[in-house]
Protein backbone atom coordinates (compact mmCIF):
# COMPACT_ATOMS: atom_id res chain seq x y z
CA UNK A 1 90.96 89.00 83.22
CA UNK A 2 87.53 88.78 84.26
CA UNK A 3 85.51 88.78 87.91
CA UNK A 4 87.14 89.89 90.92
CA UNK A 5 87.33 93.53 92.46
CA UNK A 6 90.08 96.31 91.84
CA UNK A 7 91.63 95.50 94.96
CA UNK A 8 91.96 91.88 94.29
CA UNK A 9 93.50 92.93 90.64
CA UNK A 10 95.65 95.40 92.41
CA UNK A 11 97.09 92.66 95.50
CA UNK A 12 97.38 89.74 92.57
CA UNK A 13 99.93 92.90 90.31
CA UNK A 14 101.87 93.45 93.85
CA UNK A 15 102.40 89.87 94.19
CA UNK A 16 103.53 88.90 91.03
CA UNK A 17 105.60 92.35 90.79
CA UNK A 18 107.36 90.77 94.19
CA UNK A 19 107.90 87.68 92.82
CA UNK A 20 109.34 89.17 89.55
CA UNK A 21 111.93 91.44 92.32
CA UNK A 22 113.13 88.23 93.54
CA UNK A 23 113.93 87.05 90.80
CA UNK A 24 110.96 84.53 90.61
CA UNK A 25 111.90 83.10 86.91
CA UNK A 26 108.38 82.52 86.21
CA UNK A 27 107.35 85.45 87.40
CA UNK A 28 108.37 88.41 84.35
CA UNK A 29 106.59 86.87 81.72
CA UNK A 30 103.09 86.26 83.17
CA UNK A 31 103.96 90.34 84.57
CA UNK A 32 104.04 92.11 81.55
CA UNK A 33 100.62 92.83 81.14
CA UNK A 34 100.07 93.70 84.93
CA UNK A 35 102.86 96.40 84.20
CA UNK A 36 101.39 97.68 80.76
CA UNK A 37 105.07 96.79 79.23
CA UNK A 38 104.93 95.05 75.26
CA UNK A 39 108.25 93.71 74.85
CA UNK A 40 110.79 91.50 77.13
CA UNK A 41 113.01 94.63 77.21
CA UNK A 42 110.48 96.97 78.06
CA UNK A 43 109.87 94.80 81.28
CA UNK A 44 113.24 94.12 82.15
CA UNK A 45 114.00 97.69 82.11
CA UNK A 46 110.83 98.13 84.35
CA UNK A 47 111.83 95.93 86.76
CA UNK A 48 116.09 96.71 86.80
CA UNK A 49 113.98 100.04 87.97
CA UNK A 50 112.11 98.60 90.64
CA UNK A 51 115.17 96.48 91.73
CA UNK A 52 117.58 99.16 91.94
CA UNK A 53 114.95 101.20 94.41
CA UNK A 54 114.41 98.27 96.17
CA UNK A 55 118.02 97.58 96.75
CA UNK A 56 118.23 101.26 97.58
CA UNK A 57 115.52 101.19 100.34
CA UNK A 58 117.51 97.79 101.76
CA UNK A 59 120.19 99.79 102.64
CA UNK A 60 119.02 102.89 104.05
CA UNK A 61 116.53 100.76 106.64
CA UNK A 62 119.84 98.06 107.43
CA UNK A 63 121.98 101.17 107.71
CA UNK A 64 120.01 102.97 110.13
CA UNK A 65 119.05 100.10 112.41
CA UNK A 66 122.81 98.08 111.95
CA UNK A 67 124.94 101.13 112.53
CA UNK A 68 127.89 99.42 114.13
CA UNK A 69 127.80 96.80 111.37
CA UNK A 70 127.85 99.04 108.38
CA UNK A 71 130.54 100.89 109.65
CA UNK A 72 132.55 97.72 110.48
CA UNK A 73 132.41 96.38 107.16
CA UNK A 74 132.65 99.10 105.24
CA UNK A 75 129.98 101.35 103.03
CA UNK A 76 130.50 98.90 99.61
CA UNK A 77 130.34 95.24 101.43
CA UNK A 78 127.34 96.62 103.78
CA UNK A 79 125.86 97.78 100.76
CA UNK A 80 126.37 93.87 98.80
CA UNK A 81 124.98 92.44 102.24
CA UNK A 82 121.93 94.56 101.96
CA UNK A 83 120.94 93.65 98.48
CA UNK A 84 121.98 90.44 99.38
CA UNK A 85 119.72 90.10 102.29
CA UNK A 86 116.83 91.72 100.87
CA UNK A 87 117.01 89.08 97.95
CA UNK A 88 117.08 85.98 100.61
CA UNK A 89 115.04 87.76 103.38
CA UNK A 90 112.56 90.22 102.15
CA UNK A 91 110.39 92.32 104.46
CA UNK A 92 106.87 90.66 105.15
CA UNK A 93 105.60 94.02 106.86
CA UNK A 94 105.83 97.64 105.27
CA UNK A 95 107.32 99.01 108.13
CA UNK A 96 111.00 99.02 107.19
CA UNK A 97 112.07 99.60 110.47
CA UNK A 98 110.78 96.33 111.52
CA UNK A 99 112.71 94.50 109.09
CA UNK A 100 115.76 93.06 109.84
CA UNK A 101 115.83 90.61 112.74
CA UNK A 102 117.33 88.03 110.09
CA UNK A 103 120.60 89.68 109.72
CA UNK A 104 122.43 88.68 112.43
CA UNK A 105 121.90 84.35 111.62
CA UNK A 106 122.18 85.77 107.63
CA UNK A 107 125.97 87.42 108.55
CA UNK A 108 127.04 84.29 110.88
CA UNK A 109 125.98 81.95 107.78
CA UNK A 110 127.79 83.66 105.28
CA UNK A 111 131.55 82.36 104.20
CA UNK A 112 132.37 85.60 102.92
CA UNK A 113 132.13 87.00 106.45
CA UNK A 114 133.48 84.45 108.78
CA UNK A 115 137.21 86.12 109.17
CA UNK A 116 135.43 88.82 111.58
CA UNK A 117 133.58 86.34 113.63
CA UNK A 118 132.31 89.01 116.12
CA UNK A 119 129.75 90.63 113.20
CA UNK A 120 127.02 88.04 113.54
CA UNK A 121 127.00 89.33 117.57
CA UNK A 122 127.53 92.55 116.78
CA UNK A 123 124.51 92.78 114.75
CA UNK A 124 122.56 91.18 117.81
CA UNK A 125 123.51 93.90 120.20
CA UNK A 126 122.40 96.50 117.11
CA UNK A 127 118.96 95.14 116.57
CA UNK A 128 118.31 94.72 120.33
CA UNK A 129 119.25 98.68 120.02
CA UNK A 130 117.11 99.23 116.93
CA UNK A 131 114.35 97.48 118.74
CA UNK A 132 114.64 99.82 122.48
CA UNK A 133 114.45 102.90 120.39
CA UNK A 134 111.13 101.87 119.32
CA UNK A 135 110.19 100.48 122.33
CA UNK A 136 107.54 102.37 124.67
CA UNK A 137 108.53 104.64 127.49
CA UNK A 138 109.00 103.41 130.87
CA UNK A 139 107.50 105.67 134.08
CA UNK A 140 109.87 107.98 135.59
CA UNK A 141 109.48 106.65 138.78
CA UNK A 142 108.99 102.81 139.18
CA UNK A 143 105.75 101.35 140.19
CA UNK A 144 105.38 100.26 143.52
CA UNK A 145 108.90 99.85 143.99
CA UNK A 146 108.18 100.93 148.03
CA UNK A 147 107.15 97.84 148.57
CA UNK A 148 110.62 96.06 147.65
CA UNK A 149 112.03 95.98 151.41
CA UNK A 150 108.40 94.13 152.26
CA UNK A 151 107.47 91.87 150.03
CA UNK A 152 108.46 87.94 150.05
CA UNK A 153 111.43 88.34 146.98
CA UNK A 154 109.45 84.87 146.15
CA UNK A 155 106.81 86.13 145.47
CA UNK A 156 107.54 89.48 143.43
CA UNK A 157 109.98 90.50 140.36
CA UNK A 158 111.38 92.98 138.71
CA UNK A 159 110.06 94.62 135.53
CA UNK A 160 112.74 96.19 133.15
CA UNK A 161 112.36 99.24 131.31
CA UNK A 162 110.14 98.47 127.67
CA UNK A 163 113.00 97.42 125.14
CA UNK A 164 115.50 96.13 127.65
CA UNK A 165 117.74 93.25 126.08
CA UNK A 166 120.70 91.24 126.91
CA UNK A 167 122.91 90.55 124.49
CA UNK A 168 125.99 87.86 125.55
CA UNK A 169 128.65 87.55 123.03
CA UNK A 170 132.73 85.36 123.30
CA UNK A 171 133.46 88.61 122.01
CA UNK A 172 133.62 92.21 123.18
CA UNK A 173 130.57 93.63 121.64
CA UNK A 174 129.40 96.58 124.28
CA UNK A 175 133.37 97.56 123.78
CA UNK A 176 132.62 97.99 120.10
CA UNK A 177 129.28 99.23 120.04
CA UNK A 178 130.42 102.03 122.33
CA UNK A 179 133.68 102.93 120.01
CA UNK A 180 131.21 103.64 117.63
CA UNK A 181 129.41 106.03 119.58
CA UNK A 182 132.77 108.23 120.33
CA UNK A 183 134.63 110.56 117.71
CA UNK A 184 138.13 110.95 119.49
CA UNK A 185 141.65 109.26 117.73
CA UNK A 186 141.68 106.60 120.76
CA UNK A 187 138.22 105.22 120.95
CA UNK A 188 139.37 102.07 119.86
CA UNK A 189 142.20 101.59 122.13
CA UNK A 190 139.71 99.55 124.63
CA UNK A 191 138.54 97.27 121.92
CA UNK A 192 141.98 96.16 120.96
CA UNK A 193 142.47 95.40 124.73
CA UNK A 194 139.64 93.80 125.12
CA UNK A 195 140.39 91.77 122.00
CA UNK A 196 144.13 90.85 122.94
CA UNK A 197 142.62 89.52 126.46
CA UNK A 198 139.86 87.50 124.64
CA UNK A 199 137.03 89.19 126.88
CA UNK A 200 133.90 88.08 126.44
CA UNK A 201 131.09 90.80 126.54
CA UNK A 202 127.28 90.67 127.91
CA UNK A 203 125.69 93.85 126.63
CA UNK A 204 122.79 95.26 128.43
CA UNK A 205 120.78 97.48 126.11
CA UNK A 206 117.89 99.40 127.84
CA UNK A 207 116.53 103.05 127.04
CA UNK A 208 117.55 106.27 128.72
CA UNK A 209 114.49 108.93 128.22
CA UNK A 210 115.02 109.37 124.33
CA UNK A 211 118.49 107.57 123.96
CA UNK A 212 118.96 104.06 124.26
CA UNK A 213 122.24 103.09 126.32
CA UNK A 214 124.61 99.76 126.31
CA UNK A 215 126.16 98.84 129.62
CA UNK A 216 129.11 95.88 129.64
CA UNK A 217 127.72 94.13 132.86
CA UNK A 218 129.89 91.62 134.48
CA UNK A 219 128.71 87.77 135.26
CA UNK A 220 127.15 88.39 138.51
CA UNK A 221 124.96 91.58 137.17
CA UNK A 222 124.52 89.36 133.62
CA UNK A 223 123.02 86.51 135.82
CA UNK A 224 120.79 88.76 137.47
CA UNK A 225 119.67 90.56 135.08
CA UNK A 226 119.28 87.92 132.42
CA UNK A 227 116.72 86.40 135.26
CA UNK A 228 114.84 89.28 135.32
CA UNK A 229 114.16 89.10 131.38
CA UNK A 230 112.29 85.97 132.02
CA UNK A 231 109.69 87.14 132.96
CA UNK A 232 108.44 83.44 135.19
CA UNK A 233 111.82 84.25 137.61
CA UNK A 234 111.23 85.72 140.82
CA UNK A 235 113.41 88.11 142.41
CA UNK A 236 114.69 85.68 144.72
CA UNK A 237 115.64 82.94 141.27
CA UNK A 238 117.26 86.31 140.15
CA UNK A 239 119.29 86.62 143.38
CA UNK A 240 119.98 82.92 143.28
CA UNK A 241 121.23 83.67 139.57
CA UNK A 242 123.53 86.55 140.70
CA UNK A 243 125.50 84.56 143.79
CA UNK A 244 126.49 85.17 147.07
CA UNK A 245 128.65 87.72 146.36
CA UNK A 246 125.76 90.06 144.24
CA UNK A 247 125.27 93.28 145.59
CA UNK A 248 121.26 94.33 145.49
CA UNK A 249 122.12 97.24 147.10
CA UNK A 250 124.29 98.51 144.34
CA UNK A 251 123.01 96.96 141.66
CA UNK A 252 119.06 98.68 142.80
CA UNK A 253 120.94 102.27 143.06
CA UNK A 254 122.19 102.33 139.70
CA UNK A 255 119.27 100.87 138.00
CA UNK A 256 117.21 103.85 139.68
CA UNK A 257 119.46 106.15 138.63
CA UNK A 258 119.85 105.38 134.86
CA UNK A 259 116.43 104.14 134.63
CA UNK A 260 116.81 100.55 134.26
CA UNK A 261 113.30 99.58 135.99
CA UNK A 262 109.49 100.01 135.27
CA UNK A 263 108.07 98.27 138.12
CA UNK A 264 107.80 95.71 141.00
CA UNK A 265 105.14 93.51 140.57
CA UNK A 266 103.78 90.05 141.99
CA UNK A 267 105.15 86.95 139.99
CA UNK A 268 101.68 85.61 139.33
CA UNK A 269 101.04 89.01 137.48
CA UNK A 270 103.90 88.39 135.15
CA UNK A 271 103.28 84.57 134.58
């Protein structure tokens, strides 16, 4: 191959070596030369190589960021659902750790899977995990929150920590994800009650200092605070959310205290 620089040679090989890894059928032959291989078996030995790696690195990234998941299904079926998913979805970045915000829509698609409804959700609450533990620190104290008894609740909002999510789920998911946390014989007790009285869960994710916590919030603290992730409510829409019977008071002294806020800011700042 003529014209062109090394780098162009080199992005053109990575492409086509992609292609070959899933499973592009048009893909191996035009490769061999690219991978310096002479013979069809030479090249599909070369690339069962690459596979297996790549199937390898699937599973160690889903594993780490879909704890709850893996350990639901089992180590052999999360393994198939990795390969799997890396085959359908492959990472566009080569950050690993940002890879995987498919999974949850992959699980709830597959037939395979739909006995344990609850997975597909369950993946959603570990992603929006995955995601505050990479998210950036919020101030120990926060910003300008003096001003709360002051200003027009119209006018300001409420800034969650970096990384905060809400997950709602038909099905217990905070229950589960903290089971999984725990090591002692009856951590699972609360999930079957929770599953014989068909509770549904919202799941509020947000980071501790270095840990990242999940807190079952009830649907007047869910209606709050899923006002407060839009970031065009006002405090007053997110009291209006809450109801009559929403306690500010409370609510404010326990997002203080576990760190739940970053700021109070005017609502044309945040628009």
């Amino acid at each position: 191959m003529s014209g062109g620089t090394a780098f162009d040679r080199e992005a053109l090989r990575q492409q086509m070596l992609l292609r070959a890894l899933w499973r592009d059928r048009g893909a191996p032959l035009a490769l061999r030369g690219w991978l310096r291989q002479s013979t069809d078996a030479a090249l599909d030995r070369s690339l069962a190589a690459y596979r297996a790696n790549a199937g390898a690195c699937a599973e160690r990234a889903l594993d780490a960021a879909f704890p709850t998941v893996a350990a639901l299904v089992g180590e052999a079926c999360f393994a198939s659902l990795s390969r799997d998913f890396w085959q359908h979805r492959p990472p566009v970045r080569g950050d690993l750790g940002e890879w995987g915000d498919a999974l949850p829509a992959f699980i709830a698609d597959k037939e395979s899977l739909a006995a344990e409804p609850y997975l597909a959700d369950s993946a959603r609450l570990d992603w929006a995990v995955h995601r505050a533990s990479r998210a950036a620190d919020a101030p120990s104290v926060p910003q300008a929150l003096e001003r709360l008894a002051d200003d027009d609740p119209a006018a300001v909002r409420l800034v969650l920590s970096p990384g905060s999510a809400l997950i709602e789920s038909r099905w217990p998911i905070a229950s589960i994800w903290q089971a999984h946390q725990r090591t002692e014989a009856n951590r699972f007790d609360a999930v079957r009650e929770a599953f014989a009285a068909h509770r549904a869960e919202a799941a509020f994710v947000v980071r501790d200092g270095y840990a990242v916590k999940v807190h079952a919030l009830d649907a007047r603290d869910a209606g709050f605070t899923r006002c407060l992730l839009d970031r065009r409510g006002s405090l007053a829409a997110a009291l209006d959310a809450a109801g009559p019977s929403f306690d500010l008071a409370r609510w404010l002294a326990r997002a203080i205290g576990e760190r739940w806020l970053a700021a109070l800011e005017p609502l044309e700042q945040s628009t």
